[in-house]
C-alpha atoms as a PDB file:
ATOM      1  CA  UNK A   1      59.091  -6.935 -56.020  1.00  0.00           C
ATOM      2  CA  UNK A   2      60.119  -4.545 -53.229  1.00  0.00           C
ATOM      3  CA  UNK A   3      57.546  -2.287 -54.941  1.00  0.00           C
ATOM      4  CA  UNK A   4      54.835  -4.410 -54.273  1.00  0.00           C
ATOM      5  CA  UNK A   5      56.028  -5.265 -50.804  1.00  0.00           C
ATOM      6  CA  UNK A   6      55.642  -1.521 -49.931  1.00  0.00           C
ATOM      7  CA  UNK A   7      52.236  -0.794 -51.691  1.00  0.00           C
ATOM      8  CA  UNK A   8      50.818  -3.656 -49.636  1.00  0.00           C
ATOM      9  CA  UNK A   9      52.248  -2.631 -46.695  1.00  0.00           C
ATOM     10  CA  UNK A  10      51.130   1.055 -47.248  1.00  0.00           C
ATOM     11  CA  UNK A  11      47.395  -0.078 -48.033  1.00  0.00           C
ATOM     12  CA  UNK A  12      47.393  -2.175 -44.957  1.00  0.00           C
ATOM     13  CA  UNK A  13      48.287   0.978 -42.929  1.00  0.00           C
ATOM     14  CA  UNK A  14      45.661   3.422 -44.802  1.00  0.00           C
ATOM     15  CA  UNK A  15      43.153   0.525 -44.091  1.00  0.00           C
ATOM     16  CA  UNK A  16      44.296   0.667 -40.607  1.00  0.00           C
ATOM     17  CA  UNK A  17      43.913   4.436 -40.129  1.00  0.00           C
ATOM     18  CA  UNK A  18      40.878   4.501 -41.484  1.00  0.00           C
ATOM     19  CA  UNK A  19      39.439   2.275 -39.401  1.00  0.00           C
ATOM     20  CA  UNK A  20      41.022   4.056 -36.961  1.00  0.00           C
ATOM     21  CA  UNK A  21      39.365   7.485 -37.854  1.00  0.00           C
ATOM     22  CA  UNK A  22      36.223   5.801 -37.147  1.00  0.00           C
ATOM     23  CA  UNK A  23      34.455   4.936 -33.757  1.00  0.00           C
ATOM     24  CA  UNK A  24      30.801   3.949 -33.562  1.00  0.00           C
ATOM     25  CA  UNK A  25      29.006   5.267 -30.342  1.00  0.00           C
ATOM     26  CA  UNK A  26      26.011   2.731 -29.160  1.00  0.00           C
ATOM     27  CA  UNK A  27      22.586   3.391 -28.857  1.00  0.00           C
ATOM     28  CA  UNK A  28      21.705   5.087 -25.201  1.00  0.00           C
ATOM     29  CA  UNK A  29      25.665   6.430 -25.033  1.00  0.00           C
ATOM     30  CA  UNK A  30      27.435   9.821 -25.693  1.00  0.00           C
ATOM     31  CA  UNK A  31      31.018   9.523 -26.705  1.00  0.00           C
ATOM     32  CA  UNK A  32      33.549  11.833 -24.776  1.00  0.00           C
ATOM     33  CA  UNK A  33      36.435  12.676 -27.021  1.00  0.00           C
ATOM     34  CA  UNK A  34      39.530  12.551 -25.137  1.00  0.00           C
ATOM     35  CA  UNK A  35      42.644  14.444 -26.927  1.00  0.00           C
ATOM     36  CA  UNK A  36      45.654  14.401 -26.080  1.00  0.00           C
ATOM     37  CA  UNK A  37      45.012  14.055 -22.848  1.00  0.00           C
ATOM     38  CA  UNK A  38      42.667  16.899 -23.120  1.00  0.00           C
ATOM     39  CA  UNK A  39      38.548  15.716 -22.802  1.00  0.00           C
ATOM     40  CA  UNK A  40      36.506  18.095 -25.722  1.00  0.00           C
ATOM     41  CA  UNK A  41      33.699  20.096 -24.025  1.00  0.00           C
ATOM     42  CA  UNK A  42      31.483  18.363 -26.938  1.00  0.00           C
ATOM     43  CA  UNK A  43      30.305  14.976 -26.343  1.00  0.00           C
ATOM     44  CA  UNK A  44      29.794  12.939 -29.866  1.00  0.00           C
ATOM     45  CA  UNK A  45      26.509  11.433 -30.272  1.00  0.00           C
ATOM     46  CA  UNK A  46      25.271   8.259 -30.867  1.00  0.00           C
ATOM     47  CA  UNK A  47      26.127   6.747 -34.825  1.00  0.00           C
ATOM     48  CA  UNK A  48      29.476   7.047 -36.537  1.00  0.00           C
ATOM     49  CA  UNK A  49      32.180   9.633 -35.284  1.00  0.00           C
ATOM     50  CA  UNK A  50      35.409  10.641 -37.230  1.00  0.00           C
ATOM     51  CA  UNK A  51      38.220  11.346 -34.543  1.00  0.00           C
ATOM     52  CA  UNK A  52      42.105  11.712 -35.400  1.00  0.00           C
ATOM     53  CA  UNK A  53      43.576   8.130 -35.529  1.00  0.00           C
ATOM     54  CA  UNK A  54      46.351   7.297 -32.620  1.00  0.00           C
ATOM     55  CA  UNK A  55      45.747  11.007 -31.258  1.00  0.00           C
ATOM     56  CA  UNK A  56      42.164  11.091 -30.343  1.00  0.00           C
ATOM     57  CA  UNK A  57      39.912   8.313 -28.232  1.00  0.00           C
ATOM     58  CA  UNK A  58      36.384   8.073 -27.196  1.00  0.00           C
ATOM     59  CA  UNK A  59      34.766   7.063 -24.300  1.00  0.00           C
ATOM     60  CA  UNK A  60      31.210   5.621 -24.621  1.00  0.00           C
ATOM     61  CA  UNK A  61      29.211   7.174 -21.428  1.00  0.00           C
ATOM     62  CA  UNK A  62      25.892   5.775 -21.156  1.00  0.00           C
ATOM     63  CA  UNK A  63      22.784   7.901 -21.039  1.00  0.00           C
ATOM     64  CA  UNK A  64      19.843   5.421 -20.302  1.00  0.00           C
ATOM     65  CA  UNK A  65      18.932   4.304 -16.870  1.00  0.00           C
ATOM     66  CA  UNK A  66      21.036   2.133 -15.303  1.00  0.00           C
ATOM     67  CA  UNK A  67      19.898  -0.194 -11.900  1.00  0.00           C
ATOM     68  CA  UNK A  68      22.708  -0.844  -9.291  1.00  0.00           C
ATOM     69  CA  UNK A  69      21.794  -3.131  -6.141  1.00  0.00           C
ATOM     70  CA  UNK A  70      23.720  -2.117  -2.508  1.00  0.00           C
ATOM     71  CA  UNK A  71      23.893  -2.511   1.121  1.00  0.00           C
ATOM     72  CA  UNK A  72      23.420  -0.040   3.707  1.00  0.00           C
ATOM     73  CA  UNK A  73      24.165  -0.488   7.004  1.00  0.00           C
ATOM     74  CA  UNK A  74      23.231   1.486   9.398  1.00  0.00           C
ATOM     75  CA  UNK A  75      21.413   1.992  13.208  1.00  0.00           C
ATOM     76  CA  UNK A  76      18.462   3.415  14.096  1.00  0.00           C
ATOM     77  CA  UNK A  77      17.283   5.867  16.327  1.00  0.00           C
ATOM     78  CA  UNK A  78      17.111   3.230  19.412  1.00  0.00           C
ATOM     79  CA  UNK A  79      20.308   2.113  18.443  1.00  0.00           C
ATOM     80  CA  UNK A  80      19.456  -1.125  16.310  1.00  0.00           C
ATOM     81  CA  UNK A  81      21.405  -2.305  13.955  1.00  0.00           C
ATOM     82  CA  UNK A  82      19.524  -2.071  10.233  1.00  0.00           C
ATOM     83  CA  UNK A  83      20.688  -3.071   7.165  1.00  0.00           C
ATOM     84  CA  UNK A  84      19.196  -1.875   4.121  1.00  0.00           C
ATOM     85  CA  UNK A  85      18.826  -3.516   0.831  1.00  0.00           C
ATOM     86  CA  UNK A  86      18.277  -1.560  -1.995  1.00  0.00           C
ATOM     87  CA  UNK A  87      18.342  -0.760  -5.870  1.00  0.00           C
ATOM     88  CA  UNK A  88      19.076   2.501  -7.135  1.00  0.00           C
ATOM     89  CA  UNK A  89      17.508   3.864 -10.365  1.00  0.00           C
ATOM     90  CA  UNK A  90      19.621   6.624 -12.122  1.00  0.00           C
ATOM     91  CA  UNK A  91      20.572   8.253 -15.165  1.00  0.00           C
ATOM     92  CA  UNK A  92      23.032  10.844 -16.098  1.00  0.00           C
ATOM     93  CA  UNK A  93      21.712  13.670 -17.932  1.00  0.00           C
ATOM     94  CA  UNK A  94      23.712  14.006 -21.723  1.00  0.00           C
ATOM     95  CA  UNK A  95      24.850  17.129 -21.020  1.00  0.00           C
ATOM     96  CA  UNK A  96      26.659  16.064 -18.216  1.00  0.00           C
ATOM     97  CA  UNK A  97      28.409  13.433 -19.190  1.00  0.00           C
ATOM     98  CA  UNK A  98      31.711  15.408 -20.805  1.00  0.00           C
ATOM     99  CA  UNK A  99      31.903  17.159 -16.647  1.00  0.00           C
ATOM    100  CA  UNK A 100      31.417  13.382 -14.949  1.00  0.00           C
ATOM    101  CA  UNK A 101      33.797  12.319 -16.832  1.00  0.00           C
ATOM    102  CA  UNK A 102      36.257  15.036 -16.270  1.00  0.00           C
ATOM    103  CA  UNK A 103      35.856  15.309 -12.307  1.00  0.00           C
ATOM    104  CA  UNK A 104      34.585  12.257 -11.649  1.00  0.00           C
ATOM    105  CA  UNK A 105      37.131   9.039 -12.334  1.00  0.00           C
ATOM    106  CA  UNK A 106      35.947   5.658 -13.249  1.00  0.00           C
ATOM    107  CA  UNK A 107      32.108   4.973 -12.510  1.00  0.00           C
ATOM    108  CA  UNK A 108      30.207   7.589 -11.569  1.00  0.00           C
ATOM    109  CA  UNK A 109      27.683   5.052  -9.521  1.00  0.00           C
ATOM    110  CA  UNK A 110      31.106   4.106  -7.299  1.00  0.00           C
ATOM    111  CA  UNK A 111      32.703   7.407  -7.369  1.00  0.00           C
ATOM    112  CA  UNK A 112      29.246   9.461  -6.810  1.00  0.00           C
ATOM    113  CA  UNK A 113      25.915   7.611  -5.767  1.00  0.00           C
ATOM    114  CA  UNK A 114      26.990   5.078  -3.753  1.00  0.00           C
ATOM    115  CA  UNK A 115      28.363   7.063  -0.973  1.00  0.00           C
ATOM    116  CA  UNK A 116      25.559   9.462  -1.042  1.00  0.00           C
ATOM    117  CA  UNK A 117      23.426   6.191  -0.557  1.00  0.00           C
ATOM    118  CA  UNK A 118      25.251   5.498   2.246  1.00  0.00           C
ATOM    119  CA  UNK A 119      25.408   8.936   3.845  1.00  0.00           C
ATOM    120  CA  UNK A 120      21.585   9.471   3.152  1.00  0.00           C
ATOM    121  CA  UNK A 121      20.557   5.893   4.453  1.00  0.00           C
ATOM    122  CA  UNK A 122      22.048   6.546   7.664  1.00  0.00           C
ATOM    123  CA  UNK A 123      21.056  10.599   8.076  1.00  0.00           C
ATOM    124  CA  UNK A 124      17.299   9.108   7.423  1.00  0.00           C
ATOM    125  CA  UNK A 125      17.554   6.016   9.633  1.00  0.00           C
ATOM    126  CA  UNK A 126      19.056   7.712  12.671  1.00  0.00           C
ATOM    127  CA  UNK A 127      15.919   9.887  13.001  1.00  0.00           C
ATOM    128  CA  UNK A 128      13.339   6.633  13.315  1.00  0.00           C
ATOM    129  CA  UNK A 129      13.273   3.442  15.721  1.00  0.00           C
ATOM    130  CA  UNK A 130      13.496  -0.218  14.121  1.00  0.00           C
ATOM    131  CA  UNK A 131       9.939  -0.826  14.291  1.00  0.00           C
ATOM    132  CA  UNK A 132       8.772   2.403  12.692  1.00  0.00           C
ATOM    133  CA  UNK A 133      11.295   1.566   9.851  1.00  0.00           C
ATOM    134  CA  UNK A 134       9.679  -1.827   9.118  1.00  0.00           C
ATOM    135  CA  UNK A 135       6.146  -0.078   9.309  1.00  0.00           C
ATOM    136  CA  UNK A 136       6.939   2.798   7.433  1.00  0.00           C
ATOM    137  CA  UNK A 137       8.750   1.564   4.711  1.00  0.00           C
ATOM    138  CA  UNK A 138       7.285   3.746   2.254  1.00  0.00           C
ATOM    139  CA  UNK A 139       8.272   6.476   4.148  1.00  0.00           C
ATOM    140  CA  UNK A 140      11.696   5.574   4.538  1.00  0.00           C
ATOM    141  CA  UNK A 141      12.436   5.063   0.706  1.00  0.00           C
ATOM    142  CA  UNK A 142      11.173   8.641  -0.115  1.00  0.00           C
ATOM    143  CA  UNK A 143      12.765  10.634   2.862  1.00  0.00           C
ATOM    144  CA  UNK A 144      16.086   8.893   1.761  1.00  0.00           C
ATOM    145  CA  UNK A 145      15.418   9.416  -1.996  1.00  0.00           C
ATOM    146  CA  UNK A 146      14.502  13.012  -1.102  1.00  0.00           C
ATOM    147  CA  UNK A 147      18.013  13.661   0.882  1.00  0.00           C
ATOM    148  CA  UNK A 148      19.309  12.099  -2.071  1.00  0.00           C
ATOM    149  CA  UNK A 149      18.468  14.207  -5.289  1.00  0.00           C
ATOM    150  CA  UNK A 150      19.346  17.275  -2.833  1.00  0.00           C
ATOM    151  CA  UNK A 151      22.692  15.949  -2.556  1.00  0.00           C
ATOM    152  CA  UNK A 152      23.211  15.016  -5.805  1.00  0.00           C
ATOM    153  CA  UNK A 153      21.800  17.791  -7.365  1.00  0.00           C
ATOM    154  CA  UNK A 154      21.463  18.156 -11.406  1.00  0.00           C
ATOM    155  CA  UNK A 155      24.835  16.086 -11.720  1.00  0.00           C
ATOM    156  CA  UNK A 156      22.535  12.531 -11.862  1.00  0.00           C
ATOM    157  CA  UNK A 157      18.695  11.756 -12.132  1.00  0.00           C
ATOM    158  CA  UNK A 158      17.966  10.015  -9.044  1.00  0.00           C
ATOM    159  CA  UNK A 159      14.674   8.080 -11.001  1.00  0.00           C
ATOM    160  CA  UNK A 160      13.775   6.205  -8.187  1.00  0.00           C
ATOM    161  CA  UNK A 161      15.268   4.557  -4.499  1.00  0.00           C
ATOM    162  CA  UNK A 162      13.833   1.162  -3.999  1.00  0.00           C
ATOM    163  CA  UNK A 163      13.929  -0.869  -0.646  1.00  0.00           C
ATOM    164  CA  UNK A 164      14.188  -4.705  -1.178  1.00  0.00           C
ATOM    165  CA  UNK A 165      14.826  -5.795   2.386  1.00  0.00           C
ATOM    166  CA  UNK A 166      15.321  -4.525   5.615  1.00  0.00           C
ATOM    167  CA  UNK A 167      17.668  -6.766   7.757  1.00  0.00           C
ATOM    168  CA  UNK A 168      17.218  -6.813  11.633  1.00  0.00           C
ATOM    169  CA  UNK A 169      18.729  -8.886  14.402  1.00  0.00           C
ATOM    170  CA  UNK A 170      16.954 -12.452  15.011  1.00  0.00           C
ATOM    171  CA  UNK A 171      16.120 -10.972  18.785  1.00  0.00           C
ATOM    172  CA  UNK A 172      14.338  -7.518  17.408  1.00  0.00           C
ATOM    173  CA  UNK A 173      12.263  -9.438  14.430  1.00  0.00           C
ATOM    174  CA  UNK A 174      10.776 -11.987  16.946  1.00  0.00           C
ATOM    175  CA  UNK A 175       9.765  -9.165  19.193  1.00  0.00           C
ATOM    176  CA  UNK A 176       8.542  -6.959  16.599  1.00  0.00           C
ATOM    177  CA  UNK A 177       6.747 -10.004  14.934  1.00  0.00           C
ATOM    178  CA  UNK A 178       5.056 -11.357  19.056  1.00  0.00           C
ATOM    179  CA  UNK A 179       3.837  -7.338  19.227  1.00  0.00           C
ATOM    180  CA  UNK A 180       1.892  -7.472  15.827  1.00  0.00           C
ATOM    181  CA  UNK A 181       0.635 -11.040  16.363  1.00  0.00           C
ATOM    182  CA  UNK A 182      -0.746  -9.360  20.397  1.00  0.00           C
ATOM    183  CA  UNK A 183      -1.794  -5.974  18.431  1.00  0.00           C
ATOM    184  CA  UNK A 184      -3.976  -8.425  16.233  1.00  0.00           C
ATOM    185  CA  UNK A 185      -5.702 -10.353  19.245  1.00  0.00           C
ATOM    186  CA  UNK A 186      -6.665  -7.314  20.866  1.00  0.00           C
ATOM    187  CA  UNK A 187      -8.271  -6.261  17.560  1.00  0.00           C
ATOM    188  CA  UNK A 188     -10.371  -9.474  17.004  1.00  0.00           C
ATOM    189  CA  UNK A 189     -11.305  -9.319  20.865  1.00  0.00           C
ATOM    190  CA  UNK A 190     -12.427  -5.454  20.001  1.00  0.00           C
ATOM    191  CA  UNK A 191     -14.235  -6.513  17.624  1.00  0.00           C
ATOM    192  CA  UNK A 192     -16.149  -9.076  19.498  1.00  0.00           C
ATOM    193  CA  UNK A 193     -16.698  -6.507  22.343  1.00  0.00           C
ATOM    194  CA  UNK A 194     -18.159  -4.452  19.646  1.00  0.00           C
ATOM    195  CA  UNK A 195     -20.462  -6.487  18.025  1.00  0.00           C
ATOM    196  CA  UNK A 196     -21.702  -7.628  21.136  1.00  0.00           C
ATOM    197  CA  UNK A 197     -22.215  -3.813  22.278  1.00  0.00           C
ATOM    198  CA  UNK A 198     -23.927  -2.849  19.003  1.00  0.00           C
ATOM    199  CA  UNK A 199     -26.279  -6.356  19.489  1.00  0.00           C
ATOM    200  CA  UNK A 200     -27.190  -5.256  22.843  1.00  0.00           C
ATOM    201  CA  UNK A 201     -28.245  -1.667  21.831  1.00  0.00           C
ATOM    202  CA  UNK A 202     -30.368  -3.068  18.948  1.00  0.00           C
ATOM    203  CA  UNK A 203     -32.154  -5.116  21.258  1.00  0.00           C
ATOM    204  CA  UNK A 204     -32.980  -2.348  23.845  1.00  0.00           C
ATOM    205  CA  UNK A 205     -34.386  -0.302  20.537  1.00  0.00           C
ATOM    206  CA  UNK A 206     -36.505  -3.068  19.743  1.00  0.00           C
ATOM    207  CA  UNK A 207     -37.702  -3.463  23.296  1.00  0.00           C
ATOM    208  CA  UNK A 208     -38.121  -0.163  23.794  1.00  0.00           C
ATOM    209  CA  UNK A 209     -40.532   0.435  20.434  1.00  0.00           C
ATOM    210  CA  UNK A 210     -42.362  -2.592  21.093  1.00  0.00           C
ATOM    211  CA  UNK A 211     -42.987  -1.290  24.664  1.00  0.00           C
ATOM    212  CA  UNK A 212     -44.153   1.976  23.201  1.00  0.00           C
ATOM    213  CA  UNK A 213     -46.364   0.179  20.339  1.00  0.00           C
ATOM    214  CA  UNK A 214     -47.936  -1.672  23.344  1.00  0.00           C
ATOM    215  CA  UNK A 215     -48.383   1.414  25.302  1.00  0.00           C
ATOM    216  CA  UNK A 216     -50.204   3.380  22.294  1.00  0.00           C
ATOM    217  CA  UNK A 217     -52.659   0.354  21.513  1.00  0.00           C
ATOM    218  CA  UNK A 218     -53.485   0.305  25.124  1.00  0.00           C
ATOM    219  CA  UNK A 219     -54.321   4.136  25.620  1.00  0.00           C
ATOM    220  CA  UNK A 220     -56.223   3.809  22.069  1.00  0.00           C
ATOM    221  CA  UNK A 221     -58.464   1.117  23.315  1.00  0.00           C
ATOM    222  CA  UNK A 222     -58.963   2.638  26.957  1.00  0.00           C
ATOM    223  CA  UNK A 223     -59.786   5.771  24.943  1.00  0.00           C
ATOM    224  CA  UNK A 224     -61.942   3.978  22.232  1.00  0.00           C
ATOM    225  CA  UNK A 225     -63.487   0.570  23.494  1.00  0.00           C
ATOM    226  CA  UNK A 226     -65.227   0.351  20.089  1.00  0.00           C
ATOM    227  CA  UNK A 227     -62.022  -0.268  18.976  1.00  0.00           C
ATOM    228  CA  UNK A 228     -61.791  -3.949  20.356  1.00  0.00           C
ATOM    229  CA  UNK A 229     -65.430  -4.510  18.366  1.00  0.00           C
ATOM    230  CA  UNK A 230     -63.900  -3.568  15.619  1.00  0.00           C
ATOM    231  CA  UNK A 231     -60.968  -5.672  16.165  1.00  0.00           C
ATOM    232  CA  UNK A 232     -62.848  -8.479  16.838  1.00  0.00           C
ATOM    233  CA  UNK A 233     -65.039  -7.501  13.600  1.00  0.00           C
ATOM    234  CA  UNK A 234     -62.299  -7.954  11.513  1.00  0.00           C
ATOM    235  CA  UNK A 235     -60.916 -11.200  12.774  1.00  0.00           C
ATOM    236  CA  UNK A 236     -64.303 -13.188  12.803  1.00  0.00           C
ATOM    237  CA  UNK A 237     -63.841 -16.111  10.472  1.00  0.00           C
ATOM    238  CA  UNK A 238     -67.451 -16.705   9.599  1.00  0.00           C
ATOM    239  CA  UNK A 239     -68.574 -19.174  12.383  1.00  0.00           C
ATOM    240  CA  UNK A 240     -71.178 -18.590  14.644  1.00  0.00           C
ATOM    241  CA  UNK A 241     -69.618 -18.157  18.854  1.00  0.00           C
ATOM    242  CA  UNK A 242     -70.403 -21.299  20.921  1.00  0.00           C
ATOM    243  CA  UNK A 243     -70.804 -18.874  23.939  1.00  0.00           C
ATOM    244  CA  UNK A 244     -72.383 -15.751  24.885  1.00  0.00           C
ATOM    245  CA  UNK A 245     -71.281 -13.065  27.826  1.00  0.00           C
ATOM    246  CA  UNK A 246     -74.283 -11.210  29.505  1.00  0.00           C
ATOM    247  CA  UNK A 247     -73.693  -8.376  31.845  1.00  0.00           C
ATOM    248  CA  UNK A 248     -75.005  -7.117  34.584  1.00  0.00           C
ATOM    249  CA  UNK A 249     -76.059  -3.273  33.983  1.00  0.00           C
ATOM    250  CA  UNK A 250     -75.327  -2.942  38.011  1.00  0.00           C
ATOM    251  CA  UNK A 251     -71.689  -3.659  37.397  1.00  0.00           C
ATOM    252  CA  UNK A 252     -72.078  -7.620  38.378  1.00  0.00           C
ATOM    253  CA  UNK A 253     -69.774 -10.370  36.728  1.00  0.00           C
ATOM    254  CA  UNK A 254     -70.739 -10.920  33.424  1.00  0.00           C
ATOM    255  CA  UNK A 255     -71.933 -14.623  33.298  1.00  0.00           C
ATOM    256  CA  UNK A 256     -70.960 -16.942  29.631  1.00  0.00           C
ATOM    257  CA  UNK A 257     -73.510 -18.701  28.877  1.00  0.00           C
ATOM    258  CA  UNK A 258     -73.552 -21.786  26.123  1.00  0.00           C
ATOM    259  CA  UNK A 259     -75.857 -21.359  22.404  1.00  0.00           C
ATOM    260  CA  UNK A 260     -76.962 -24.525  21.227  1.00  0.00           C
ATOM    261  CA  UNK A 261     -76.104 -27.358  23.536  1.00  0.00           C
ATOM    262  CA  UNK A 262     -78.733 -28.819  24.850  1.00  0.00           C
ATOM    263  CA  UNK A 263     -79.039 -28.998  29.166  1.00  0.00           C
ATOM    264  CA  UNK A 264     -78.756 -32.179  30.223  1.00  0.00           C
ATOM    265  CA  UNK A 265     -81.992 -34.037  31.355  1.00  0.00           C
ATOM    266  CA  UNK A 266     -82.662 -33.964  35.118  1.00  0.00           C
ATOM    267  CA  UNK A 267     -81.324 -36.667  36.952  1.00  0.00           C
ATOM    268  CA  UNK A 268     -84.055 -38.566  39.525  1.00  0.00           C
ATOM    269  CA  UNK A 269     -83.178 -39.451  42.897  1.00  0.00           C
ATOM    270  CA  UNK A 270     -82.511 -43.176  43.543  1.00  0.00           C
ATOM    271  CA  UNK A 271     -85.155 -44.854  45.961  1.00  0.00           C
END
């Protein structure tokens, strides 16, 4: 009986150390294998690791990108107060992850990123006014994802800095939002001007070549008086003219004289 009693318990603890021996490191992790007290200079990779039971641990460090929202406060370079909104895009390089974890305690986003954000938000924000932050946003986000990658180095992959919301006081938005809407009016009444500037010009043109057309027919017909025959040749519908106009070869008025209406019939005076 005591026999028994000690093979069971002796399976139960080789089932228990072999489980033990074991550790499965997830997909998009590296496993840091932690001694002793001592951290291995190899990380594990992903799948099934064998590690010494109740003497060696491993820590699963992930690999794929990871998202983290923040705040930055911060003031600008006319002394506003600006608080930025923002999600950071990172990952940390594999063959990193054995030093993070040595130098760096607990989350490397706490520990490392976030008070680069922080320092970077407010070296970049300092340099601009309120208003140029709002309409430069792009510009913003890369300056401040520029300073930082430099900071960071190749410790983390900075992947990308995005700006969600840029918080200003009630007083600044109104008067930032009154300037656009007055920038706006003076653009539609620019407009307006413009339009009625380039309407203007096109009627001048069109005066002035009509005034020219009329100009050139009138020094072609002073030049060419056939031309008006001519004219008047090709505009004759067909019907005979109701009038004539003789001239006087002395350079008398020219007199118009009816065709085909008879005169009427001489009148005798009364008695």
């Amino acid at each position: 009986m005591v026999i028994l009693i000690f093979g069971a318990v002796l399976l139960l603890v080789l089932i228990t150390m072999a489980f033990a021996a074991i550790h499965i490191v997830p997909p998009g992790h590296r496993g840091v294998s932690v001694r002793m007290g001592k951290v291995d200079p190899l990380f594990r990779g992903e799948g099934m690791a064998v590690i010494t039971p109740f003497v060696e641990s491993v820590v699963d460090i992930p690999v794929k990108q990871i998202t983290q929202s923040g705040l930055a406060p911060s003031f600008s370079s006319d002394l506003q107060t600006v608080t930025v909104n923002y999600d950071v895009l990172y990952r940390l390089p594999e063959t990193k992850v054995v030093e993070l974890y040595r130098d760096y305690s607990g989350d490397p986003y706490s520990s490392l990123i976030a008070p680069r954000i922080q320092e970077s938000v407010k070296k970049v924000t300092a340099k601009m006014r309120a208003e140029d932050l709002v309409k430069r946003r792009e510009d913003f986000k890369l300056e401040v994802l520029g300073e930082l990658r430099e900071s960071l180095g190749e410790l983390l992959q900075i992947t990308d800095f995005v700006v969600t919301n840029l918080d200003l006081s009630a007083q600044l938005e109104e008067a930032i939002e009154r300037k656009v809407v007055a920038e706006q009016d003076a653009l539609a009444a620019k407009f307006v001007l413009d339009k009625a500037r380039t309407q203007g010009e096109i009627k001048i043109v069109e005066a002035e070549a009509e005034a020219k057309a009329v100009r050139i027919k009138g020094e072609a017909i002073k030049s060419s008086p056939e031309v008006i025959s001519l004219e008047i040749a090709q505009r004759w519908n067909g019907v005979a003219p109701q009038a004539v106009s003789v001239g006087s070869e002395s350079g008398g008025a020219n007199i118009l004289l009816p065709i085909g209406v008879p005169a009427p019939a001489p009148t005798r005076p009364a008695r």
